[in-house]
PDB file of N, CA and C in Angstrom:
ATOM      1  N   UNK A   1      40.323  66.439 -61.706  1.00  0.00           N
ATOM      2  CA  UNK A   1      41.614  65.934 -61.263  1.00  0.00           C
ATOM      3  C   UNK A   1      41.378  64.813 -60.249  1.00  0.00           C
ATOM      4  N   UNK A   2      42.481  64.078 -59.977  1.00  0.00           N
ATOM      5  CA  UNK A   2      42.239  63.173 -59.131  1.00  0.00           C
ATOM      6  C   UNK A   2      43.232  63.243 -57.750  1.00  0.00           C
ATOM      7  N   UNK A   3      42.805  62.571 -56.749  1.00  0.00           N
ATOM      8  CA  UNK A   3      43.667  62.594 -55.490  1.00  0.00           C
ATOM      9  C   UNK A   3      45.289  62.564 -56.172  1.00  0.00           C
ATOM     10  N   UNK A   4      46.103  62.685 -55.474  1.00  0.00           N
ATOM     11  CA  UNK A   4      47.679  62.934 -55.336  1.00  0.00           C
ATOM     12  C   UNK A   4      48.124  62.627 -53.572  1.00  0.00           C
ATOM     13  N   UNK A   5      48.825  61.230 -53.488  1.00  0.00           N
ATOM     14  CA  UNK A   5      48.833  60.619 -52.156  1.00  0.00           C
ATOM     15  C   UNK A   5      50.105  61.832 -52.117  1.00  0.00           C
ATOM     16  N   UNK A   6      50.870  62.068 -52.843  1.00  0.00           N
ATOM     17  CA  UNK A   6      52.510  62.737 -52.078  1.00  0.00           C
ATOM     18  C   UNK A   6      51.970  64.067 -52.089  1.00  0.00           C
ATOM     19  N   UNK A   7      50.740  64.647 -52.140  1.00  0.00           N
ATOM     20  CA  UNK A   7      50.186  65.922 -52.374  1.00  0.00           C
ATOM     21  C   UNK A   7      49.445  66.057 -50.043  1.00  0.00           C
ATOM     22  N   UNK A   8      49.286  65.151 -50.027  1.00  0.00           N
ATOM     23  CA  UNK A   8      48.437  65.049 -48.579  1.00  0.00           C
ATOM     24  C   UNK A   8      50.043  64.318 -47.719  1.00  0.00           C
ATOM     25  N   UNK A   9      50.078  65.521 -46.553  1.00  0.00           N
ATOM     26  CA  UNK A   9      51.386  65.065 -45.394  1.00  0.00           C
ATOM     27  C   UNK A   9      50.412  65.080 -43.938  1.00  0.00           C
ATOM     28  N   UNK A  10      51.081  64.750 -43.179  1.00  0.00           N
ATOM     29  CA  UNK A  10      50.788  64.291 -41.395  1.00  0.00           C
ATOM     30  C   UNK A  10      51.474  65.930 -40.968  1.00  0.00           C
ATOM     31  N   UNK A  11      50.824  66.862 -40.748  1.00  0.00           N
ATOM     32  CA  UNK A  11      51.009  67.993 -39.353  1.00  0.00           C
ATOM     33  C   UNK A  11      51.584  67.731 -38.065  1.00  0.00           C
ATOM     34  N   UNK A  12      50.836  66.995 -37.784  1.00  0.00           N
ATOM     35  CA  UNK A  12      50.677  66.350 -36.353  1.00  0.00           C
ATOM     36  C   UNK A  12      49.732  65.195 -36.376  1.00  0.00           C
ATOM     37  N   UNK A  13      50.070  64.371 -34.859  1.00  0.00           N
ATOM     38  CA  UNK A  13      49.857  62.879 -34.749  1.00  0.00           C
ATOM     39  C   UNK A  13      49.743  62.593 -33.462  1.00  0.00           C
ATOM     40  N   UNK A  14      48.303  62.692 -32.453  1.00  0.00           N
ATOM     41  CA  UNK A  14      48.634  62.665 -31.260  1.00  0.00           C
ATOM     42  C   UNK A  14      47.296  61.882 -30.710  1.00  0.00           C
ATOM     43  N   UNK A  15      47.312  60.494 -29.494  1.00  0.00           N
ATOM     44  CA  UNK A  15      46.547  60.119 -29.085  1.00  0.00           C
ATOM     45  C   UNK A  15      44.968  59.555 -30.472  1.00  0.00           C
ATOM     46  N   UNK A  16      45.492  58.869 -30.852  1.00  0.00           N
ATOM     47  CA  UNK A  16      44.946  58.391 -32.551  1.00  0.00           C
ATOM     48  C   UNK A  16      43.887  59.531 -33.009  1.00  0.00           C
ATOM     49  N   UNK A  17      44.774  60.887 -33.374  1.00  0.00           N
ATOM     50  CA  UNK A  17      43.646  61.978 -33.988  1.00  0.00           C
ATOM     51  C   UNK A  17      44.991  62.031 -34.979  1.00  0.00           C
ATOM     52  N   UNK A  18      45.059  62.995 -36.129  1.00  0.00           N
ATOM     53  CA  UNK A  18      45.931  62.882 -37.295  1.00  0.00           C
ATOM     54  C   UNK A  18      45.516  64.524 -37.709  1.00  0.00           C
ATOM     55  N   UNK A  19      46.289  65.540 -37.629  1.00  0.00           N
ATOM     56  CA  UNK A  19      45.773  66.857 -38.733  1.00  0.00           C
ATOM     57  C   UNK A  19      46.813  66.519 -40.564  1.00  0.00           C
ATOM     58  N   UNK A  20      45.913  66.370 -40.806  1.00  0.00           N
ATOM     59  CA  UNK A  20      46.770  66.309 -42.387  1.00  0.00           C
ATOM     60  C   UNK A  20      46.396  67.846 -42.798  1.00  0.00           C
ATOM     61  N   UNK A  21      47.505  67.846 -43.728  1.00  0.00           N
ATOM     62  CA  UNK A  21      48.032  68.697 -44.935  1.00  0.00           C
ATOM     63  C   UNK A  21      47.528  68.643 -45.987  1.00  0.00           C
ATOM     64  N   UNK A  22      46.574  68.736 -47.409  1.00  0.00           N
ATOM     65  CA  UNK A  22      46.651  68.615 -48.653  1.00  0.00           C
ATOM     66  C   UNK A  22      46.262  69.773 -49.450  1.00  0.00           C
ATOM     67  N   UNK A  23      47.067  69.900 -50.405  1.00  0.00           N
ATOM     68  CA  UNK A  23      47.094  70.910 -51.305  1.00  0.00           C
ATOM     69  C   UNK A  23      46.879  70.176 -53.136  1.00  0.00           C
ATOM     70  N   UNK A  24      46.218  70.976 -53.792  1.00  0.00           N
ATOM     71  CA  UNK A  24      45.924  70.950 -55.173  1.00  0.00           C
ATOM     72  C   UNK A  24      44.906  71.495 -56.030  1.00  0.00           C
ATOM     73  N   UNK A  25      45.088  71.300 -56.736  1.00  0.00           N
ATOM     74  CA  UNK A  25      44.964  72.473 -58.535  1.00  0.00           C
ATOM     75  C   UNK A  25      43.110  72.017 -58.430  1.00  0.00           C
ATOM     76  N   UNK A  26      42.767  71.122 -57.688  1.00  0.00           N
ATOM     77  CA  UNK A  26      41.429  70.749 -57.942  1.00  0.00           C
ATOM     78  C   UNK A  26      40.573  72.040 -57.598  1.00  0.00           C
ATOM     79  N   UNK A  27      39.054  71.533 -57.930  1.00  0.00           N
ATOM     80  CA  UNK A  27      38.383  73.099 -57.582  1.00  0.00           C
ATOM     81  C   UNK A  27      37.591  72.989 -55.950  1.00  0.00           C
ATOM     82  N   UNK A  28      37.728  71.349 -56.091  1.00  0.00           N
ATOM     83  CA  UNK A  28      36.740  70.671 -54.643  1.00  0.00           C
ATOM     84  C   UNK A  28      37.069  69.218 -54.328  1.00  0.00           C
ATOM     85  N   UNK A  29      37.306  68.911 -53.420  1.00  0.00           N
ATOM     86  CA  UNK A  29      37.760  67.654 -52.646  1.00  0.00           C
ATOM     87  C   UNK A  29      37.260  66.859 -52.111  1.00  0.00           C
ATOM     88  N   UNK A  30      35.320  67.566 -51.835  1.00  0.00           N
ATOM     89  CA  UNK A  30      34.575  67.491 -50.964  1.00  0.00           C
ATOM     90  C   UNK A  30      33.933  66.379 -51.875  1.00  0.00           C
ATOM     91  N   UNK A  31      33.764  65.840 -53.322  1.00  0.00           N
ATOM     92  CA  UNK A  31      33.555  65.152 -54.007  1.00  0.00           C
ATOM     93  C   UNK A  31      33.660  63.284 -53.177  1.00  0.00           C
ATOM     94  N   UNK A  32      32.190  62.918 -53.911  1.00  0.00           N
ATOM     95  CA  UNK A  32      32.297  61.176 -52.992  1.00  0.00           C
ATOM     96  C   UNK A  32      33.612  60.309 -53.184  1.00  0.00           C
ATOM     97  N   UNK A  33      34.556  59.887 -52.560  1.00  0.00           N
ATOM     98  CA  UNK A  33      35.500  59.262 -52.403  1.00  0.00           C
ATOM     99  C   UNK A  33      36.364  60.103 -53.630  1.00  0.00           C
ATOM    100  N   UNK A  34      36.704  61.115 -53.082  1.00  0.00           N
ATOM    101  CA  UNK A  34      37.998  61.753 -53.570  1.00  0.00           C
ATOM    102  C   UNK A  34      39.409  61.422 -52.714  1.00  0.00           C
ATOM    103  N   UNK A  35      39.101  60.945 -51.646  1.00  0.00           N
ATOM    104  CA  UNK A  35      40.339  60.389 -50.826  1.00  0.00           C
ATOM    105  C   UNK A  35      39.904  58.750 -50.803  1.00  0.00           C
ATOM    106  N   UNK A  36      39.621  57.951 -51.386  1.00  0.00           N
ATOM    107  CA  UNK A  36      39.311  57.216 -51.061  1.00  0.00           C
ATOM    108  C   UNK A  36      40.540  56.017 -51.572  1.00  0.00           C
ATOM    109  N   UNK A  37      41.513  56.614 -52.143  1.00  0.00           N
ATOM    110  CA  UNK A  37      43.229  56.094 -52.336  1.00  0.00           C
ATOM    111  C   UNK A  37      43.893  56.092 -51.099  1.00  0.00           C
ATOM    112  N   UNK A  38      43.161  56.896 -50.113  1.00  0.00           N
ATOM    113  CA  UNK A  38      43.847  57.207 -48.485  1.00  0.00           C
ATOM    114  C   UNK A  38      43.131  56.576 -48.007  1.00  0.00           C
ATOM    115  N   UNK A  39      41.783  55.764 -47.910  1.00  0.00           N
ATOM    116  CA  UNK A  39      41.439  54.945 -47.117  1.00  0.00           C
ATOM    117  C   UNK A  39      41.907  54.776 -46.085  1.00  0.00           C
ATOM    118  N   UNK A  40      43.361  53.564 -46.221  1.00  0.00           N
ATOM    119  CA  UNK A  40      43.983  53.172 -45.086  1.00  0.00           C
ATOM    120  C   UNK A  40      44.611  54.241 -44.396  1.00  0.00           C
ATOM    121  N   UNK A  41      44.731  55.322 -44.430  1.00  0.00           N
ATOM    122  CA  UNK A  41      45.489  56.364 -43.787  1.00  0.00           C
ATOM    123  C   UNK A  41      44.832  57.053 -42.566  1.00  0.00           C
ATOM    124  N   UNK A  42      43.824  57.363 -43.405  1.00  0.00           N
ATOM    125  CA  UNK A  42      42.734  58.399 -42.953  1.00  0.00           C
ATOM    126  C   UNK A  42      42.099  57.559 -42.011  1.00  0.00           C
ATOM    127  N   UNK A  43      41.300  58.312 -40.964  1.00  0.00           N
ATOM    128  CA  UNK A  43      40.804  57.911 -39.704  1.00  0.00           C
ATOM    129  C   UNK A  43      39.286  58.637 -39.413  1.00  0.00           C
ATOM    130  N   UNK A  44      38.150  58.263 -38.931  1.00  0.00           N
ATOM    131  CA  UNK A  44      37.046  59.250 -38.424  1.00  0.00           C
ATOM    132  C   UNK A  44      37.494  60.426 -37.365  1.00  0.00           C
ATOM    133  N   UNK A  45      37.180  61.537 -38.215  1.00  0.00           N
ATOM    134  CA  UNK A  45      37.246  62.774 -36.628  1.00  0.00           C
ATOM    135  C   UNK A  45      38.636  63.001 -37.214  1.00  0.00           C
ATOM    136  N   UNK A  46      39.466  62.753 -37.999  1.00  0.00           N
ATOM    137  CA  UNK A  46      40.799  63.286 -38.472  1.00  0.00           C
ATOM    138  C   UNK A  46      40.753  64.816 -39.241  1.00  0.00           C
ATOM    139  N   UNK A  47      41.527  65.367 -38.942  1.00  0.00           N
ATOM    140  CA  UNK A  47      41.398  66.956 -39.565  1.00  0.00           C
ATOM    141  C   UNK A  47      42.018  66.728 -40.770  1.00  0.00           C
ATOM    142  N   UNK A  48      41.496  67.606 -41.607  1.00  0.00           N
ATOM    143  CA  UNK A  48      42.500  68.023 -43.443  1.00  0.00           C
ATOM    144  C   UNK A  48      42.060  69.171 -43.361  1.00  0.00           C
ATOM    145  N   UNK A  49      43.446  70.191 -43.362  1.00  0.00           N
ATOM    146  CA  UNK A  49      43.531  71.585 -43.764  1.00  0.00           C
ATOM    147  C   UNK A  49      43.773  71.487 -45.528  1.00  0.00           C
ATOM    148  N   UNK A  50      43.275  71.629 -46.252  1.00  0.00           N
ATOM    149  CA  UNK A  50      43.321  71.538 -47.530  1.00  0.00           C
ATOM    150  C   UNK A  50      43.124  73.006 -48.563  1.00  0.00           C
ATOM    151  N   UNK A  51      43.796  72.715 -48.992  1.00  0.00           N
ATOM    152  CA  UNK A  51      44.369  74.392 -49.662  1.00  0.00           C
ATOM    153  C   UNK A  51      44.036  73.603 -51.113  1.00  0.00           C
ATOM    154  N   UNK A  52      43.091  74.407 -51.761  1.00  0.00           N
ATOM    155  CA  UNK A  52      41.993  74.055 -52.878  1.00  0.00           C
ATOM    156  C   UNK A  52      42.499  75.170 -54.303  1.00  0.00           C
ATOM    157  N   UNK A  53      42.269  74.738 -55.607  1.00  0.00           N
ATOM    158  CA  UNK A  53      42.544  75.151 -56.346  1.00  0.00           C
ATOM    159  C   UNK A  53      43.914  76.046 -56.089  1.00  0.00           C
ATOM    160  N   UNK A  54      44.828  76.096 -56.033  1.00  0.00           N
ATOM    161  CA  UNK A  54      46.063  76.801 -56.152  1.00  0.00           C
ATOM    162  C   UNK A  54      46.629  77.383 -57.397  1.00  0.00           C
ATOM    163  N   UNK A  55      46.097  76.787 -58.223  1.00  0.00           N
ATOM    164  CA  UNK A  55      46.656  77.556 -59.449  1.00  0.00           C
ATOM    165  C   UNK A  55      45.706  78.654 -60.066  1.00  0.00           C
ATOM    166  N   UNK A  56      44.379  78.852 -59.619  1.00  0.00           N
ATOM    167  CA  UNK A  56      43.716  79.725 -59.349  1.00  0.00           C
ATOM    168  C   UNK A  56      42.767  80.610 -58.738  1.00  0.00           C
ATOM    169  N   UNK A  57      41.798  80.349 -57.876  1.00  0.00           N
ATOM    170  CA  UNK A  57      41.331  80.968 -56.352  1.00  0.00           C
ATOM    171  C   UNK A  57      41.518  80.401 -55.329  1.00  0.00           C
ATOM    172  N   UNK A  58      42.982  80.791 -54.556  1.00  0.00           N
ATOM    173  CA  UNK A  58      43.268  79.758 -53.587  1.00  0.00           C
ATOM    174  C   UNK A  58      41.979  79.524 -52.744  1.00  0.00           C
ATOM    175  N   UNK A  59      41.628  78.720 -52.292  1.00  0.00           N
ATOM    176  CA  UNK A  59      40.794  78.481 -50.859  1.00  0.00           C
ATOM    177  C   UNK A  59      41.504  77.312 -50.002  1.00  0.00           C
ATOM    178  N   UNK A  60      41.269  78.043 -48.421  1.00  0.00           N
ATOM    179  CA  UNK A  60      41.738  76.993 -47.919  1.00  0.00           C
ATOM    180  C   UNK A  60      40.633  76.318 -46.805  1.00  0.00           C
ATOM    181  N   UNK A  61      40.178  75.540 -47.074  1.00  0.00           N
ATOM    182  CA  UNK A  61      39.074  74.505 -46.266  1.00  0.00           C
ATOM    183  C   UNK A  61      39.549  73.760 -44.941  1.00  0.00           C
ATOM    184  N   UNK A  62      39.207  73.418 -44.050  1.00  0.00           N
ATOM    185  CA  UNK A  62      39.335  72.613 -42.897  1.00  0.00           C
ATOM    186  C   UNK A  62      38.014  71.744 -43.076  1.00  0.00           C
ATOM    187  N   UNK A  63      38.584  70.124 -43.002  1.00  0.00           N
ATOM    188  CA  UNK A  63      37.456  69.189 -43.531  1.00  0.00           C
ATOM    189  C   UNK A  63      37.866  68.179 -41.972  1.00  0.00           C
ATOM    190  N   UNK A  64      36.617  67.373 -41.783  1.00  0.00           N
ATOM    191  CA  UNK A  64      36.425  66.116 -41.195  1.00  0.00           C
ATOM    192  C   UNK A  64      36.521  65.253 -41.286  1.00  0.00           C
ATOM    193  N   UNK A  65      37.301  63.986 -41.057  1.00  0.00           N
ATOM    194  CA  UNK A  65      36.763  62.768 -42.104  1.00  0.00           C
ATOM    195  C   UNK A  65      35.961  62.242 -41.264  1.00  0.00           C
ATOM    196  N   UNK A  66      34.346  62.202 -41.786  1.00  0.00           N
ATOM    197  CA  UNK A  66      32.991  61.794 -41.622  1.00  0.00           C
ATOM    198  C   UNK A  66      32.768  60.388 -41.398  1.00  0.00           C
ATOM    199  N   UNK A  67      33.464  59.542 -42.384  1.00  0.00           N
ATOM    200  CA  UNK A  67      33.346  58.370 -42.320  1.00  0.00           C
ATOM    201  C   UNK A  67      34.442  57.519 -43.222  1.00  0.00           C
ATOM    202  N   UNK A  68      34.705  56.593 -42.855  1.00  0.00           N
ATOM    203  CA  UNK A  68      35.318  55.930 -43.730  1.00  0.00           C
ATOM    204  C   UNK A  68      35.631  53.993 -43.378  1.00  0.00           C
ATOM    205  N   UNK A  69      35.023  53.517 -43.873  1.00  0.00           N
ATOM    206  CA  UNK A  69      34.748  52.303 -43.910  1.00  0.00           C
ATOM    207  C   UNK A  69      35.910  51.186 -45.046  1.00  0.00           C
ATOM    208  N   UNK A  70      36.825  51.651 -44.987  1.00  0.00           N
ATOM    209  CA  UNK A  70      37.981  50.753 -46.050  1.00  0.00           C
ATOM    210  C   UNK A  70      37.594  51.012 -47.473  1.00  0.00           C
ATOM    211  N   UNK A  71      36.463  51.433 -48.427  1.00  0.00           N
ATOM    212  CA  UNK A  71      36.603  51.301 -49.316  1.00  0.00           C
ATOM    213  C   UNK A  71      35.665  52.176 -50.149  1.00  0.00           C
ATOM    214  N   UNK A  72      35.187  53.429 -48.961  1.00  0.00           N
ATOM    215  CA  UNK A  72      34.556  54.902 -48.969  1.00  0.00           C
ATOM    216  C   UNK A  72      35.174  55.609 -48.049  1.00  0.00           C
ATOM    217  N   UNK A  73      35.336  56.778 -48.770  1.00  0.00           N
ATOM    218  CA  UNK A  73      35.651  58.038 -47.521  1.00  0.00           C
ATOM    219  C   UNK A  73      35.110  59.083 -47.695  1.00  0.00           C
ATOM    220  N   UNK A  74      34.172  59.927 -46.324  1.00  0.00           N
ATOM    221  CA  UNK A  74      33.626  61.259 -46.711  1.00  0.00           C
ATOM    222  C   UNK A  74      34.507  61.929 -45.732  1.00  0.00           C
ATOM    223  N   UNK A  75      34.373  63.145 -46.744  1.00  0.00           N
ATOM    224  CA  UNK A  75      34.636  64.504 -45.596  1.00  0.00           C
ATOM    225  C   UNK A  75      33.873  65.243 -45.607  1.00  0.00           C
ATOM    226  N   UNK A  76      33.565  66.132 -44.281  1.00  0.00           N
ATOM    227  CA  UNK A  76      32.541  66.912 -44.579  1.00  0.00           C
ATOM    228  C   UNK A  76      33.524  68.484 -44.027  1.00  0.00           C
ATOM    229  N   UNK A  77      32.974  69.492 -44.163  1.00  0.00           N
ATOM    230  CA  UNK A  77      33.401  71.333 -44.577  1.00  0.00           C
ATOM    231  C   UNK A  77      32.930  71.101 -42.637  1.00  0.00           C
ATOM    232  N   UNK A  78      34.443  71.487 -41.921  1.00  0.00           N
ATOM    233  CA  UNK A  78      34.425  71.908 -40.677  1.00  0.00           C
ATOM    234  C   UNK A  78      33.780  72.748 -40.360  1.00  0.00           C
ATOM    235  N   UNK A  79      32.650  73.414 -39.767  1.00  0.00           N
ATOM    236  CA  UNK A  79      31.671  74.300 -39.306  1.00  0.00           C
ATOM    237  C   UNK A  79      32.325  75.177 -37.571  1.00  0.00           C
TER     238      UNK A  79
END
């Protein structure tokens, strides 16, 4: 599957940090530039609570965004 921009919302927004929202049917997100349609959105050190496969073993992940340079984005699995 692929990203879904109206699938990822803003939580909260404070002092340029961002917690996003995203939910979907995918099995993993953690994939190289799976947000990389959010580029401009997304920020380094920004949180994604992301609620993974939903239509069958929910998981819900807390990710980083690692890096993102305009035209790559990583996240990496919050520890």
């Amino acid at each position: 599957m692929a990203f879904t921009a109206s699938d990822l919302s803003v939580l909260a927004y404070a002092n340029n940090f961002t917690l996003w929202h995203y939910t979907t049917v995918d099995d993993s997100v953690a994939t190289a530039d799976y947000f990389v349609s959010a580029a401009g959105m997304l920020n380094v050190n920004d949180l994604i609570i992301a609620n993974i496969d939903t239509d069958g073993t929910k998981v819900t992940t807390f990710y980083v965004v690692s890096a993102n340079d305009g035209s790559s984005v990583t996240i990496t699995a919050y520890a």
